[in-house]
N, C-alpha and C. Protein backbone atom coordinates (compact mmCIF):
# COMPACT_ATOMS: atom_id res chain seq x y z
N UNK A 1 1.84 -28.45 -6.03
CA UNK A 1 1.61 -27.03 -5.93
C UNK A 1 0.40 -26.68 -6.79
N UNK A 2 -0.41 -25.85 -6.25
CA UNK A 2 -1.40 -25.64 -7.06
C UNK A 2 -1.59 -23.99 -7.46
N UNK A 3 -0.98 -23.43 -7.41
CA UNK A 3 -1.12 -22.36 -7.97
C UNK A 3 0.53 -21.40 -7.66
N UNK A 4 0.78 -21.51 -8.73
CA UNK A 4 2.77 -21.62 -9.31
C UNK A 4 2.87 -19.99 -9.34
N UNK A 5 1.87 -19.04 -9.62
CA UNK A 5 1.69 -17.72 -9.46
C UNK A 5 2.00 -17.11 -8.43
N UNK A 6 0.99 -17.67 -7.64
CA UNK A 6 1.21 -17.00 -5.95
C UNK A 6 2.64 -17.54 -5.46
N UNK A 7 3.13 -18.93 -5.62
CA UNK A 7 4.20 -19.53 -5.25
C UNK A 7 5.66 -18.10 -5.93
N UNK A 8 5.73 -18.04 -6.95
CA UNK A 8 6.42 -17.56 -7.15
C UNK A 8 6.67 -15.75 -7.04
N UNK A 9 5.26 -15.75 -7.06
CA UNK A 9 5.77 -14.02 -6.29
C UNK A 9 5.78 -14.21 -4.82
N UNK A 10 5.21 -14.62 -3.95
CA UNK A 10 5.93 -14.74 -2.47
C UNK A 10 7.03 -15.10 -2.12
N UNK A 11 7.94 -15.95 -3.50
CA UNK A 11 9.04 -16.07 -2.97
C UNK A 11 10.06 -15.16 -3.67
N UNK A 12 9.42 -14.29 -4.47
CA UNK A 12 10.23 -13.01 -5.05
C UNK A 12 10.22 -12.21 -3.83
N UNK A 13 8.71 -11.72 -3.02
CA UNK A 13 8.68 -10.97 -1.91
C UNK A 13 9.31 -11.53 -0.61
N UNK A 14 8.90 -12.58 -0.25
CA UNK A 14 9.99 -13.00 0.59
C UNK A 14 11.81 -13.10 0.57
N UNK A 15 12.38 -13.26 -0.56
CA UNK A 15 13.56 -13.05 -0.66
C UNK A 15 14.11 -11.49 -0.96
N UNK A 16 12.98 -10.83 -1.42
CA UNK A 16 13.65 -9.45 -1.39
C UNK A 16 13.48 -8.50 0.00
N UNK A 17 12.80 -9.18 1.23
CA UNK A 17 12.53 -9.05 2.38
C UNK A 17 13.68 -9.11 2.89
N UNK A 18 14.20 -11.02 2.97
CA UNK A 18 15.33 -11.28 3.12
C UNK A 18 16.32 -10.38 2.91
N UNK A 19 16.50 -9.46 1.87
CA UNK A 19 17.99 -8.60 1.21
C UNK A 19 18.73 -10.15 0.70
N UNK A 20 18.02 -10.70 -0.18
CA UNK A 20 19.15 -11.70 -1.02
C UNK A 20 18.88 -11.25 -2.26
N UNK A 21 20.14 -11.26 -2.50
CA UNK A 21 20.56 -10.88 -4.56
C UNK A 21 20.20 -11.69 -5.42
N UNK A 22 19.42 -12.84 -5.42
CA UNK A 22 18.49 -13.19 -6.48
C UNK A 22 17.52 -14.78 -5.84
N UNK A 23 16.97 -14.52 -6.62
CA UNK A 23 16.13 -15.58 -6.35
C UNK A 23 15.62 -16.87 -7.70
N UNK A 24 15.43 -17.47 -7.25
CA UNK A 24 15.32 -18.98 -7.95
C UNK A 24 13.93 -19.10 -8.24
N UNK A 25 13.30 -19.04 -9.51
CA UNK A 25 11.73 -19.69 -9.54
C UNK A 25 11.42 -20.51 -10.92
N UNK A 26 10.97 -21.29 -10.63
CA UNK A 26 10.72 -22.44 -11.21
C UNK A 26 9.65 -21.53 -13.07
N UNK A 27 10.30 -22.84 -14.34
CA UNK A 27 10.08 -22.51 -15.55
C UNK A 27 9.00 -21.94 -16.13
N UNK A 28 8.27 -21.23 -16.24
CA UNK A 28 7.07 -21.72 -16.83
C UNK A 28 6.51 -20.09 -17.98
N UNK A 29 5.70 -20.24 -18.65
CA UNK A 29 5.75 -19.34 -19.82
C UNK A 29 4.96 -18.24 -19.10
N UNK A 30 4.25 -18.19 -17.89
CA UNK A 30 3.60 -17.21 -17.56
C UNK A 30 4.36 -16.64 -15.87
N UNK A 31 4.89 -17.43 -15.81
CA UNK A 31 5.77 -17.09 -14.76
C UNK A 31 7.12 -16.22 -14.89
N UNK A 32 7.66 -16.58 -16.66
CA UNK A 32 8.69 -15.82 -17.28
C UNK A 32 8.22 -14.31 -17.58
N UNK A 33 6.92 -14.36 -18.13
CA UNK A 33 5.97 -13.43 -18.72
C UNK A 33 5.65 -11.87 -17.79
N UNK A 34 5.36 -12.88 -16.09
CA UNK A 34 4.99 -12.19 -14.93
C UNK A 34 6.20 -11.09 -15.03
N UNK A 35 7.76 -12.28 -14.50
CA UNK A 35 8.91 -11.27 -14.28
C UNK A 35 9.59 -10.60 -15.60
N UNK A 36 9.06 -10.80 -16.21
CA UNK A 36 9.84 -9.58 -17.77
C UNK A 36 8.45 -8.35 -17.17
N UNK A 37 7.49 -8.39 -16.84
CA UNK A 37 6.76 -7.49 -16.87
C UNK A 37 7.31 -6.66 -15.63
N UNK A 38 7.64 -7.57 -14.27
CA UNK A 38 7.99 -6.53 -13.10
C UNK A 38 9.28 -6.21 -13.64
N UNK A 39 10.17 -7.14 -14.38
CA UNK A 39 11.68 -6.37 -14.87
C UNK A 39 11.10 -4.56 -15.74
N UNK A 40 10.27 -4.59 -16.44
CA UNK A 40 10.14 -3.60 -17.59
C UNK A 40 9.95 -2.78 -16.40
N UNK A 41 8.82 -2.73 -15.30
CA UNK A 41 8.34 -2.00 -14.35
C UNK A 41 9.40 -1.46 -13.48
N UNK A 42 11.19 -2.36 -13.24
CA UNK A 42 11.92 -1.99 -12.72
C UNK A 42 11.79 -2.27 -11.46
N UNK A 43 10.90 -2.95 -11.09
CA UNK A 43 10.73 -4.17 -9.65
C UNK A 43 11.64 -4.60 -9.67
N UNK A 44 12.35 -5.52 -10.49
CA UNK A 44 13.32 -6.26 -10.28
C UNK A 44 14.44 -6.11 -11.86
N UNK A 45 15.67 -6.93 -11.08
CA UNK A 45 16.59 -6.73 -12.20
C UNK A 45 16.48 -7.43 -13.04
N UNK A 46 17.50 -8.23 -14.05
CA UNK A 46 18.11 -9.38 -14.71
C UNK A 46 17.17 -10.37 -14.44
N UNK A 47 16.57 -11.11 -15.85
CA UNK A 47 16.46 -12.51 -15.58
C UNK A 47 17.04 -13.30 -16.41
N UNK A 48 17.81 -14.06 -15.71
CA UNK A 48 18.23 -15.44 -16.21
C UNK A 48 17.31 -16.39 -16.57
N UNK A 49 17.31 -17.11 -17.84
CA UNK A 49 16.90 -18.40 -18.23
C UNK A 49 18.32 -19.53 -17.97
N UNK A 50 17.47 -20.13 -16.88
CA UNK A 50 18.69 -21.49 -16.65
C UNK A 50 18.32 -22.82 -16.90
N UNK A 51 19.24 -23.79 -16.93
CA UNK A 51 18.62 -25.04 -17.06
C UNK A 51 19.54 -26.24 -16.63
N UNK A 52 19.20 -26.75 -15.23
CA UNK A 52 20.42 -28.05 -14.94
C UNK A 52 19.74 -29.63 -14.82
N UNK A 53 20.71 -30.29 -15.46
CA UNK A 53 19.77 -32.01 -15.73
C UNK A 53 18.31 -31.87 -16.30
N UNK A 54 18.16 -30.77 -17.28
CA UNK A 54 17.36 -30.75 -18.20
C UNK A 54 15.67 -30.32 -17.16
N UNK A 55 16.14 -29.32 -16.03
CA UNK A 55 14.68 -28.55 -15.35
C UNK A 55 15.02 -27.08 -16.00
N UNK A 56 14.17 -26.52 -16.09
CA UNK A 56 14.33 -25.36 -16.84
C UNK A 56 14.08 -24.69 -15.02
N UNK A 57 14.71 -23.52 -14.86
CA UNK A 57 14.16 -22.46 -14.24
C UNK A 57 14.55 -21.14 -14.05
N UNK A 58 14.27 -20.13 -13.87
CA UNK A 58 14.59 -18.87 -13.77
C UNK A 58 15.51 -18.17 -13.02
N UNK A 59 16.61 -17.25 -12.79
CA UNK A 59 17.27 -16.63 -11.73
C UNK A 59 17.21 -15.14 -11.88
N UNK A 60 16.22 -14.38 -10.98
CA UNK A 60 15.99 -13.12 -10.69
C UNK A 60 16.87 -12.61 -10.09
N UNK A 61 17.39 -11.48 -10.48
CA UNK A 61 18.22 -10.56 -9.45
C UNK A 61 17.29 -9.43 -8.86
N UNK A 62 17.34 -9.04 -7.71
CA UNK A 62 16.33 -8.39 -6.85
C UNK A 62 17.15 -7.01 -6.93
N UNK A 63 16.17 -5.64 -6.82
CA UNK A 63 16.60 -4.32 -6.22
C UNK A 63 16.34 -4.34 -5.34
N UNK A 64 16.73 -3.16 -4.87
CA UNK A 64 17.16 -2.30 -3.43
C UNK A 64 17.20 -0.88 -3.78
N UNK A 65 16.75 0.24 -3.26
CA UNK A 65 17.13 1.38 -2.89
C UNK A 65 17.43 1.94 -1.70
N UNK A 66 18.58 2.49 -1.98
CA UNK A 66 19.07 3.22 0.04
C UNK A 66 18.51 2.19 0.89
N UNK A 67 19.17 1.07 0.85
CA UNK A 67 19.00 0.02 1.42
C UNK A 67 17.55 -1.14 1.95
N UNK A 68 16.46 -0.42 1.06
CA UNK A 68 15.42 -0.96 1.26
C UNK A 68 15.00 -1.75 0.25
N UNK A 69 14.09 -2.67 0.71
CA UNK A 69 13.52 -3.60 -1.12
C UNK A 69 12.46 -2.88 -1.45
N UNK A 70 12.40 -2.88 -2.96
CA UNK A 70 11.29 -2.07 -4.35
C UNK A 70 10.63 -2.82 -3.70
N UNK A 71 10.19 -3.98 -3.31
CA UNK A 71 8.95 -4.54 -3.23
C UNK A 71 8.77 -5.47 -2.07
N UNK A 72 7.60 -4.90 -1.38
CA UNK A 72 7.40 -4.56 -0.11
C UNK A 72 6.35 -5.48 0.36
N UNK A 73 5.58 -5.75 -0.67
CA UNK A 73 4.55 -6.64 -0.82
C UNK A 73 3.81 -7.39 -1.91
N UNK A 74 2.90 -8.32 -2.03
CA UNK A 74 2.28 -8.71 -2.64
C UNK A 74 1.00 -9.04 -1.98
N UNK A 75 0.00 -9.34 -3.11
CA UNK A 75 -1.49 -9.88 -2.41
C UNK A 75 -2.13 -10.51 -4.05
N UNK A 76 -2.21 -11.65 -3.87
CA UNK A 76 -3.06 -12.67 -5.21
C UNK A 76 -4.19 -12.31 -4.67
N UNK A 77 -4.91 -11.90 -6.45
CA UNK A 77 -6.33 -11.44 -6.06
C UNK A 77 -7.23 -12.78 -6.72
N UNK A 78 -6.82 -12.56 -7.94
CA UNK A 78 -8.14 -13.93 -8.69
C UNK A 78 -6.78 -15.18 -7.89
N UNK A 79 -7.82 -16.05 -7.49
CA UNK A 79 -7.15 -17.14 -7.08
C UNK A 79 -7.55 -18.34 -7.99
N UNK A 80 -7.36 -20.05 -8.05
CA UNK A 80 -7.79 -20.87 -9.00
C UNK A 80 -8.98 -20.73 -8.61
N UNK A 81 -9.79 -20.90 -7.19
CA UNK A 81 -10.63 -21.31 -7.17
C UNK A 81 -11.88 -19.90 -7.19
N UNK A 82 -11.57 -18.73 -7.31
CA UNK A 82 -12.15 -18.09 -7.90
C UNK A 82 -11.47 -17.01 -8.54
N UNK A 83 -11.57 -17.09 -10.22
CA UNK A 83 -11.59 -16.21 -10.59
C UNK A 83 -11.89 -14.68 -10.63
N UNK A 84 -10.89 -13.60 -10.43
CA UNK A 84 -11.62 -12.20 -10.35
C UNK A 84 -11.12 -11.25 -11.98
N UNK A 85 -12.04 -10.82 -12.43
CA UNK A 85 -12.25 -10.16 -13.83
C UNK A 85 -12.63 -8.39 -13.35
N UNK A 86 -12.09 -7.67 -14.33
CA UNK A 86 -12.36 -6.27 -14.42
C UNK A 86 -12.44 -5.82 -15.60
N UNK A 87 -13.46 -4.85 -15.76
CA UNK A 87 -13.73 -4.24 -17.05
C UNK A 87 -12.51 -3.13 -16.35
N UNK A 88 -12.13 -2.36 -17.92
CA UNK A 88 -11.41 -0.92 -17.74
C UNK A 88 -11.65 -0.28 -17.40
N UNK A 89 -13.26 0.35 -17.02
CA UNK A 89 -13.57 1.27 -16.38
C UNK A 89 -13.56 1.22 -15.16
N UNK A 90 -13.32 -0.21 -14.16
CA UNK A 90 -13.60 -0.19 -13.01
C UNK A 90 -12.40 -0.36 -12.49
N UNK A 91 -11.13 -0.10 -13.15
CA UNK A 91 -9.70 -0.48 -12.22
C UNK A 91 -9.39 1.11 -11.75
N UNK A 92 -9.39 0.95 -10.74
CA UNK A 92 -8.75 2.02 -9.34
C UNK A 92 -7.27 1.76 -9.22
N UNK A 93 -7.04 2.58 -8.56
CA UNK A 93 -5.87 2.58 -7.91
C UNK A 93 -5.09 1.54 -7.20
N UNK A 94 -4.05 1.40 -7.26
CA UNK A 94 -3.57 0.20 -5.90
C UNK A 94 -2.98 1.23 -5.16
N UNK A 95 -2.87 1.37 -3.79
CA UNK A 95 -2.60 1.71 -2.87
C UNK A 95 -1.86 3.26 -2.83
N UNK A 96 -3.35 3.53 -3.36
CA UNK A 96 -2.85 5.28 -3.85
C UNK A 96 -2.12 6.11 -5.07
N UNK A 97 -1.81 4.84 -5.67
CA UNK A 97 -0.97 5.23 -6.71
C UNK A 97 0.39 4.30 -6.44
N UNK A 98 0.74 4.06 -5.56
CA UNK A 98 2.11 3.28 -4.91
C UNK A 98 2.18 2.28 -5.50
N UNK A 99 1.34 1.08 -5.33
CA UNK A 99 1.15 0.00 -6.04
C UNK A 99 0.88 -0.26 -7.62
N UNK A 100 0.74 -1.45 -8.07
CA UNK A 100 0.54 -2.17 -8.97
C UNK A 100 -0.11 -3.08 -9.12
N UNK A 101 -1.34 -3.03 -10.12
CA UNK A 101 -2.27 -4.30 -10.00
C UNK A 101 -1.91 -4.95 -11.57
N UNK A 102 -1.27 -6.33 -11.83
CA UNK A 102 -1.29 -6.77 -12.86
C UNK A 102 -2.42 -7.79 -13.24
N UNK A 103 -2.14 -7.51 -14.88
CA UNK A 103 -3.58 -7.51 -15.04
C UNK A 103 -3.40 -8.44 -16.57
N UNK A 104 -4.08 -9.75 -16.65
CA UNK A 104 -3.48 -10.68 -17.94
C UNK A 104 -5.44 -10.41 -18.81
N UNK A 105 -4.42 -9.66 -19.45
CA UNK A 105 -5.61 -9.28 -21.11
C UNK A 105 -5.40 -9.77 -21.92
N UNK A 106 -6.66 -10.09 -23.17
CA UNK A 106 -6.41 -10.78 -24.17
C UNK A 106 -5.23 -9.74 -25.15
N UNK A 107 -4.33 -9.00 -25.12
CA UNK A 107 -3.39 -8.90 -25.24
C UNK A 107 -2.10 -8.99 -24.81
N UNK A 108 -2.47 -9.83 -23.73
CA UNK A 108 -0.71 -10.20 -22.53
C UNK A 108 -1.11 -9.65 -21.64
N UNK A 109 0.07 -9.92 -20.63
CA UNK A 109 0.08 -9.04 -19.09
C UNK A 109 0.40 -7.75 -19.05
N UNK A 110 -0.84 -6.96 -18.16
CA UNK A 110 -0.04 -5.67 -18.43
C UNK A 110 -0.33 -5.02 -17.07
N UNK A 111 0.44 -3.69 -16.75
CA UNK A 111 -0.23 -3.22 -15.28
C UNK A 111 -1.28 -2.70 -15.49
N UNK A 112 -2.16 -2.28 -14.31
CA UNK A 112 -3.07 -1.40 -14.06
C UNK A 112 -3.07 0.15 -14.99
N UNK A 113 -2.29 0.50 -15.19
CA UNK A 113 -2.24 1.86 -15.94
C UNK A 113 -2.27 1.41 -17.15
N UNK A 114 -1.29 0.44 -17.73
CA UNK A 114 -1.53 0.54 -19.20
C UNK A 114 -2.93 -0.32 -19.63
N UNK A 115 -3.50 -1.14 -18.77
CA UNK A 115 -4.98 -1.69 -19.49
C UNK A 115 -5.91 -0.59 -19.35
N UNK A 116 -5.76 0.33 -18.36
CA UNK A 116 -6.58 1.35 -18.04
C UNK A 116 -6.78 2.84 -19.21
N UNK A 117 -5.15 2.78 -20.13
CA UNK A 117 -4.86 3.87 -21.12
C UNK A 117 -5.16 2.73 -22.52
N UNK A 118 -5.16 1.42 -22.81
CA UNK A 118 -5.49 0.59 -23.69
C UNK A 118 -6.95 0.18 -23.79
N UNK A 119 -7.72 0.74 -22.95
CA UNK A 119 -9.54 0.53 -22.61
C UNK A 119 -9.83 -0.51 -22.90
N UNK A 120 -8.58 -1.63 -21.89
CA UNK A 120 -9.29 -3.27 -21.91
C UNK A 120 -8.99 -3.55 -21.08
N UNK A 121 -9.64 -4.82 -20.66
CA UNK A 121 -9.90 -5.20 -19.29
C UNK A 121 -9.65 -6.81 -18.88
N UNK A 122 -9.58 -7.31 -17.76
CA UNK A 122 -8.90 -8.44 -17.88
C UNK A 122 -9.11 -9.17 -16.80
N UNK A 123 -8.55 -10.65 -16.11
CA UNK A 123 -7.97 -11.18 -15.21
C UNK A 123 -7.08 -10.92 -14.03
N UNK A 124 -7.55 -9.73 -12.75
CA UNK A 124 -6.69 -8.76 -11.94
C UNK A 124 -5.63 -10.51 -11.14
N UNK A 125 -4.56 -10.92 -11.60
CA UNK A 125 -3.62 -11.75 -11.07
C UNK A 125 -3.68 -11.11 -9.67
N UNK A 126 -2.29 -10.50 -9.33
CA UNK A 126 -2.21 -10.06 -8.50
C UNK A 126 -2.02 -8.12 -8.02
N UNK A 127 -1.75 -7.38 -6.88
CA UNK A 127 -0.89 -6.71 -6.62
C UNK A 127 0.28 -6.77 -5.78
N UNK A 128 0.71 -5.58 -6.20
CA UNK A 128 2.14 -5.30 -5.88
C UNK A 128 2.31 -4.29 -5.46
N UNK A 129 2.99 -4.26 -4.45
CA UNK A 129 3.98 -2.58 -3.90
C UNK A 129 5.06 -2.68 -3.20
């Protein structure tokens, strides 16, 4: 696998497509990092830290409102093979306001609004809505 980012939010978006109550994604310190950030955002519920025959990996519990999934989509913007960077002054909107563009600054991951109210700028990962 070459890029564990995109892997693991498509299969957050794909299983919350599905309507399944949690999903499985593999260990890793920026992948934990990603979902505590959509947990704070309220994308998603609970995460579990698990670990069987000594693999570490994660168990997300997914929302729903009035029977629909919080999250509807995704789109990876900087990919490995090219990097995409934003100063603070140039982050817009995601999809009117609806969305979420996360964004890994030399202070951690953060969304679009708070690098935008922190006047720093960063590595646009992906969005979300």
């Amino acid at each position: 696998m070459t890029d564990p980012i995109a892997d693991a939010i498509i299969r957050i978006k794909n299983a919350s497509l599905a309507f399944k109550d949690k999903v499985i994604l593999p260990y890793s310190k920026i992948i934990f990092a990603i979902v505590a950030l959509l947990a704070k955002e309220g994308l998603v519920g609970f995460i579990k830290k698990k670990s069987r025959k000594g693999i570490k990996f994660l168990e997300v519990d997914l929302k729903y409102e009035n029977g629909k999934p919080v999250i509807n989509g995704v789109k990876r913007i900087s990919k490995p093979g090219r990097r995409m960077y934003i100063g603070y002054r140039n982050i817009k909107l995601s999809k009117q306001g609806f969305g979420k563009y996360i964004i890994s600054t030399p202070q951690g991951l953060m969304t679009d609004k708070e690098a935008k109210k922190n006047k720093i700028g960063g590595e646009i990962l992906f969005e979300i809505w």
